[in-house]
C-alpha atoms as a PDB file:
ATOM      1  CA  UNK A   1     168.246 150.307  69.922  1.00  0.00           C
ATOM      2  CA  UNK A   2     165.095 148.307  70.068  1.00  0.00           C
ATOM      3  CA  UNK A   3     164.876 144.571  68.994  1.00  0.00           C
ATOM      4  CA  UNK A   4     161.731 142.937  68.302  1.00  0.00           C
ATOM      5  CA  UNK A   5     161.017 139.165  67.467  1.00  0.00           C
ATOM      6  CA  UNK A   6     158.410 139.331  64.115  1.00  0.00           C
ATOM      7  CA  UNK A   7     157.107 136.103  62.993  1.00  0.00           C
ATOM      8  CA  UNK A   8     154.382 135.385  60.306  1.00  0.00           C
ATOM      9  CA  UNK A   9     150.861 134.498  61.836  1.00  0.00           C
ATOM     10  CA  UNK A  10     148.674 131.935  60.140  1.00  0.00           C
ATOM     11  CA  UNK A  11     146.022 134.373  59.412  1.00  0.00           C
ATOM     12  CA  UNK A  12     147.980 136.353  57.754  1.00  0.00           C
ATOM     13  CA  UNK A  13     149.130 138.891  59.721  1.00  0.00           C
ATOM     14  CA  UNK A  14     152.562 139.688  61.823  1.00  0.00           C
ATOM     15  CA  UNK A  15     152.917 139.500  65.843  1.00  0.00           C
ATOM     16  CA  UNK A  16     155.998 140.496  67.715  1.00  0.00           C
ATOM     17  CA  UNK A  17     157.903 140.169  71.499  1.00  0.00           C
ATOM     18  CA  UNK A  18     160.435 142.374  72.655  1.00  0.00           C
ATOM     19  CA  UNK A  19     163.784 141.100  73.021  1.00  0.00           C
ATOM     20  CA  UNK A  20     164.971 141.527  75.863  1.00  0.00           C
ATOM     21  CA  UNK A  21     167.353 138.372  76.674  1.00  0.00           C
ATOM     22  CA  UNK A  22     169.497 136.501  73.867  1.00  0.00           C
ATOM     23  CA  UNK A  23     170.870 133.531  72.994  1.00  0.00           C
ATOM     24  CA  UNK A  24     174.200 132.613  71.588  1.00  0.00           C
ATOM     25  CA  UNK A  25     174.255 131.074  68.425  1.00  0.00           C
ATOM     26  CA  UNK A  26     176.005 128.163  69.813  1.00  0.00           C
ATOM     27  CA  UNK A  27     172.672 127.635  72.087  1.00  0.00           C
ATOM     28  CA  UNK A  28     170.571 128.195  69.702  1.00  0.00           C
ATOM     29  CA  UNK A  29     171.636 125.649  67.574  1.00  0.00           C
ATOM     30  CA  UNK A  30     171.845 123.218  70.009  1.00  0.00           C
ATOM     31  CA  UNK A  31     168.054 123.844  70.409  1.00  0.00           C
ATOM     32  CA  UNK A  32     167.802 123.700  66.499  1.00  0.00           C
ATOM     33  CA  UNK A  33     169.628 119.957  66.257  1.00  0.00           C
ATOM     34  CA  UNK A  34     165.970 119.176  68.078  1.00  0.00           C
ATOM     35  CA  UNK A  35     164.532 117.821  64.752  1.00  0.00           C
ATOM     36  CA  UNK A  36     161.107 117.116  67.131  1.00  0.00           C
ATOM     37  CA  UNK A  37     160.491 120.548  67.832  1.00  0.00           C
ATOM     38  CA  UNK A  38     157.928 122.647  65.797  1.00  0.00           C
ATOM     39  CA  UNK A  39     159.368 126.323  64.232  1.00  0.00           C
ATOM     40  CA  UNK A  40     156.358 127.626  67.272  1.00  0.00           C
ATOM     41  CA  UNK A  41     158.287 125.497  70.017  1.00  0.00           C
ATOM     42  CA  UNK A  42     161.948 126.594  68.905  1.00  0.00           C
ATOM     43  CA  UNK A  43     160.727 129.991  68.757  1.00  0.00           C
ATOM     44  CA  UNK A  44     159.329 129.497  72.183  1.00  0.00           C
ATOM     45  CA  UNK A  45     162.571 128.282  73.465  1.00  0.00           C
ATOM     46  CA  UNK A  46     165.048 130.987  71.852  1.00  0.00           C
ATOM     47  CA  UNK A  47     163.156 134.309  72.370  1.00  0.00           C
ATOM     48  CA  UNK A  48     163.924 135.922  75.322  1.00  0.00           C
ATOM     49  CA  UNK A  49     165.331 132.693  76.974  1.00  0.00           C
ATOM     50  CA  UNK A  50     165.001 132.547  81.159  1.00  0.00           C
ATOM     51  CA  UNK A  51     168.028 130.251  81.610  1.00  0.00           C
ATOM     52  CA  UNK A  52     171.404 130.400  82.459  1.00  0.00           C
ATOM     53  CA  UNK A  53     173.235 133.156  84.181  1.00  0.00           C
ATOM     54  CA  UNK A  54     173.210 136.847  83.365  1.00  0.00           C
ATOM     55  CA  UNK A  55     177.164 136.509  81.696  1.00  0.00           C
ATOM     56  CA  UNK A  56     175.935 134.303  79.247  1.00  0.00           C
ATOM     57  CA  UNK A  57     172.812 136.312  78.387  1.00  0.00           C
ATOM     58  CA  UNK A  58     175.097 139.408  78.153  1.00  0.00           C
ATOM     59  CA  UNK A  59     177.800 137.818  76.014  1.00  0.00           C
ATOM     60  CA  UNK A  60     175.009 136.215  73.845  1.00  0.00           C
ATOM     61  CA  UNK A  61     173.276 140.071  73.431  1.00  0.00           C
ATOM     62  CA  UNK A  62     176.960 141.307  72.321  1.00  0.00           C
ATOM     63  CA  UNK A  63     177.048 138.804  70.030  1.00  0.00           C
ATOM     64  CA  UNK A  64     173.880 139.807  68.099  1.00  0.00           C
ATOM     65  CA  UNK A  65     175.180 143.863  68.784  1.00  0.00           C
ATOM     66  CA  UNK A  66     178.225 142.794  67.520  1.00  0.00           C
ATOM     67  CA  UNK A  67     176.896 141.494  63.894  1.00  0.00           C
ATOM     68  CA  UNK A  68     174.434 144.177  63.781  1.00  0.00           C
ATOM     69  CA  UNK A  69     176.667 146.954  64.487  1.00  0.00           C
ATOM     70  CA  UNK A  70     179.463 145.781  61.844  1.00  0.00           C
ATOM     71  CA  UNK A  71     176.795 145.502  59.301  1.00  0.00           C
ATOM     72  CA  UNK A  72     174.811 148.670  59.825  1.00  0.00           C
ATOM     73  CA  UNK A  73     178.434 149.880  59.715  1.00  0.00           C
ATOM     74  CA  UNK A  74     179.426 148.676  56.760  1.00  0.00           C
ATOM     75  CA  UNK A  75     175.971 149.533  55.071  1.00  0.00           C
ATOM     76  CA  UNK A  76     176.552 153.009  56.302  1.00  0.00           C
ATOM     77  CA  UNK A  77     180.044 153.264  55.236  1.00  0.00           C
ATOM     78  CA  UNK A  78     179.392 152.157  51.424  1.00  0.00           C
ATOM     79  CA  UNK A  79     176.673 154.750  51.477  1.00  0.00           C
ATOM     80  CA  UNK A  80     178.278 157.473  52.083  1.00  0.00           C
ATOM     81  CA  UNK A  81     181.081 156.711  49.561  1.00  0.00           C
ATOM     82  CA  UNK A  82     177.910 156.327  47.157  1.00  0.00           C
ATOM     83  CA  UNK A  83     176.226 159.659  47.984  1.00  0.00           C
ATOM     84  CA  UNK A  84     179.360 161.788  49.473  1.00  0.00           C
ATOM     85  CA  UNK A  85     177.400 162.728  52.123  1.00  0.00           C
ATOM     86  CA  UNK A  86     176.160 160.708  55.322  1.00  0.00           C
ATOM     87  CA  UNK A  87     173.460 159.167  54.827  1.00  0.00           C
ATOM     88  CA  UNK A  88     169.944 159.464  56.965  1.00  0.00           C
ATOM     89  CA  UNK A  89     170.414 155.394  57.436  1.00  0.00           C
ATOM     90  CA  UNK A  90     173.159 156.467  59.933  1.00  0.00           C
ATOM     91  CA  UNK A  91     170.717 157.888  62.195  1.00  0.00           C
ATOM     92  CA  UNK A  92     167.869 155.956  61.647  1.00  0.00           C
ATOM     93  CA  UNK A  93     167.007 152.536  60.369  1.00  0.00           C
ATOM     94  CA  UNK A  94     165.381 149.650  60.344  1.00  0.00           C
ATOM     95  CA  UNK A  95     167.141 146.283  60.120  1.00  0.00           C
ATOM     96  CA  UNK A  96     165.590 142.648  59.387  1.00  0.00           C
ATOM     97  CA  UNK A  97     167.918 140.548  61.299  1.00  0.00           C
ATOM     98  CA  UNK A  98     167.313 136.973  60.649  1.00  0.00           C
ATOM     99  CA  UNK A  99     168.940 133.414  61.874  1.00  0.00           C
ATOM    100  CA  UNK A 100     169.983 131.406  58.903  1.00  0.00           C
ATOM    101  CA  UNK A 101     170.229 127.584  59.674  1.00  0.00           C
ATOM    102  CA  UNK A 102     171.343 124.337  58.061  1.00  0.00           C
ATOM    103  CA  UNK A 103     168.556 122.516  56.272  1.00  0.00           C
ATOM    104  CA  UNK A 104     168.652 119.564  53.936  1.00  0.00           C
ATOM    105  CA  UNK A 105     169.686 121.331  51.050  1.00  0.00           C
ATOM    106  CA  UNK A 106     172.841 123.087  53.012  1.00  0.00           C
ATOM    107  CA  UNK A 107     173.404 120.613  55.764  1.00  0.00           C
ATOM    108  CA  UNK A 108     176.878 121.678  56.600  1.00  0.00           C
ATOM    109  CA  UNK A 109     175.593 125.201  56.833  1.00  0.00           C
ATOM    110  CA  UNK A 110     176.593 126.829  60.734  1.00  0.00           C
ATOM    111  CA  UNK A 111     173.697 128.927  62.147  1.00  0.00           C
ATOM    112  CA  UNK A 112     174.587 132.485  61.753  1.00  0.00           C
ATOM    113  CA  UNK A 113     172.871 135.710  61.298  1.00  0.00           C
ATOM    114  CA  UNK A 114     172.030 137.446  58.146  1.00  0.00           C
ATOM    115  CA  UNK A 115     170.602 140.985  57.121  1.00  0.00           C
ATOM    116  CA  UNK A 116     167.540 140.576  54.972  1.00  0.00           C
ATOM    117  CA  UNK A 117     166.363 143.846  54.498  1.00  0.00           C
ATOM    118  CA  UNK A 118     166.947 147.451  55.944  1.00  0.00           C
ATOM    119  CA  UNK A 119     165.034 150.320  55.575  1.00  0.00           C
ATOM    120  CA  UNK A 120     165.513 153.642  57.066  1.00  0.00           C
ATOM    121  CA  UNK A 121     163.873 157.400  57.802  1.00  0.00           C
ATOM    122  CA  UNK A 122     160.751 157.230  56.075  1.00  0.00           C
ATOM    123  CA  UNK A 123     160.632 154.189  54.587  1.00  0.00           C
ATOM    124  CA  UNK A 124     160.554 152.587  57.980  1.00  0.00           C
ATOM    125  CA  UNK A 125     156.616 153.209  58.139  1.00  0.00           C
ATOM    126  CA  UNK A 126     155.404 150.452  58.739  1.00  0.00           C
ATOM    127  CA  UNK A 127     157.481 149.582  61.980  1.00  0.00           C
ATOM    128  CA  UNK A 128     156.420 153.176  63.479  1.00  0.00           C
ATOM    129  CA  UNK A 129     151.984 152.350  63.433  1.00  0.00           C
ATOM    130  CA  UNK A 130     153.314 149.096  64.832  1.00  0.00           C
ATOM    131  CA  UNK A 131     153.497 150.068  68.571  1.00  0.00           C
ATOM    132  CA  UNK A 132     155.211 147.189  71.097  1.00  0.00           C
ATOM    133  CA  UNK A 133     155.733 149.256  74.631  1.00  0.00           C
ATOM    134  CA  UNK A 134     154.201 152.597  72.953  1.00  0.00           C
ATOM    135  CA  UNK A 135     157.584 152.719  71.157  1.00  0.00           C
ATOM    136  CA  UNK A 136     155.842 154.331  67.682  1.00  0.00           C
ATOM    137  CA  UNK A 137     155.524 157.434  69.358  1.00  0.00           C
ATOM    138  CA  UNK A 138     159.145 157.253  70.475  1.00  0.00           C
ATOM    139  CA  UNK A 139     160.903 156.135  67.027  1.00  0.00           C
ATOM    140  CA  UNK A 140     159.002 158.973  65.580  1.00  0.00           C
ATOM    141  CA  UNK A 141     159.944 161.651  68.055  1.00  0.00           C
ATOM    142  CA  UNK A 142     163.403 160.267  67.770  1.00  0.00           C
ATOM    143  CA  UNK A 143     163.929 160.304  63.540  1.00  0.00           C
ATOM    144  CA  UNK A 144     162.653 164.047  64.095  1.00  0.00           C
ATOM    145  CA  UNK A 145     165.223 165.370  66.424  1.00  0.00           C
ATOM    146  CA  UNK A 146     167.870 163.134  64.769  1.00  0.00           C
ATOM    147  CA  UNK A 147     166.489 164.518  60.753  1.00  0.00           C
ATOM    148  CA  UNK A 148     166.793 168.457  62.133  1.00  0.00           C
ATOM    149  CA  UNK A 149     170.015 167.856  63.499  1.00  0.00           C
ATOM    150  CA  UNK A 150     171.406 165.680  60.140  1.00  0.00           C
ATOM    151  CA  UNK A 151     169.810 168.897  58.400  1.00  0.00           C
ATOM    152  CA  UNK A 152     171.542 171.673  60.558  1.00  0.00           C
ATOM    153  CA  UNK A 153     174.917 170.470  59.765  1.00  0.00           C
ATOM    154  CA  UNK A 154     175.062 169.836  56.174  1.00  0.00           C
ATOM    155  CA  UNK A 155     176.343 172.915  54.634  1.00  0.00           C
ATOM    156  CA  UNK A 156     174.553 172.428  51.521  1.00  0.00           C
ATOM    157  CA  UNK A 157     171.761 170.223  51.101  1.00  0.00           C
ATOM    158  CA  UNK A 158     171.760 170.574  47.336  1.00  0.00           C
ATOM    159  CA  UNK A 159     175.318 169.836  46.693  1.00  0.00           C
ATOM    160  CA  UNK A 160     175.854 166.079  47.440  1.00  0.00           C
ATOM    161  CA  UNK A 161     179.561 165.834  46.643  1.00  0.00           C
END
């Protein structure tokens, strides 16, 4: 699993870090009651944070494993009840993970994350030109050996139920 911080650029375009060290929620949103901080300076604080000890930056990686896992999960499981079959998402995706925080329209609102999109095998284009670490190469070499094996063992790829 890779996880990369995306964020809009002014000019238009998209730039992304690796993340490599987490936050909890419950720290981030500490960071977030900060109303003096600019989205650039909270971002600058919560990505790949340098503080505390390496439990807490474990526990607050499970965390974000944790939510992805039981949605992919669940995304996966409803598939395959769709199509009868399992789908390629189970062996390859993309998923847009994002922090959703209170604002003044939901003040109550905890932070918490959401999925926003997913996209997976070929549809997932984009992400493999985009190369952070010379991981395009990898993702693609990946989905290959993962798609002839997901081939191999369905019995027949024209029957779906």
């Amino acid at each position: 699993m890779s996880v990369t911080h995306t964020h809009w650029l002014n000019n238009g375009g998209w730039s992304g870090i690796q993340v490599t060290s987490f936050l909890s929620l419950e720290e981030a949103g500490k960071i977030w009651k900060d109303e003096s901080l600019t989205i650039a300076e909270w971002r600058r604080k919560i990505v790949n944070p340098q503080r505390g000890d390496i439990k807490t930056r474990w526990r607050a990686m499970d965390e974000f494993n944790d939510f992805m896992l039981k949605a992919w999960g669940g995304l996966v499981t409803q598939e395959t009840r769709v199509g009868g079959t399992r789908p390629l998402m189970a062996l390859f995706c993309q998923m847009d993970i994002r922090i959703i925080a209170p604002d003044s329209m939901s003040p109550k609102l905890w932070l918490g994350y959401f999925v926003n999109k997913v996209e997976w095998t070929l549809m997932t284009s984009f992400w493999l030109f985009w190369n952070i670490n010379n991981t395009g190469g990898m993702m693609a070499d990946t989905l290959a050996m993962l798609f002839k094996k997901w081939v191999r063992a369905i019995t027949n790829i024209y029957c779906i139920a």
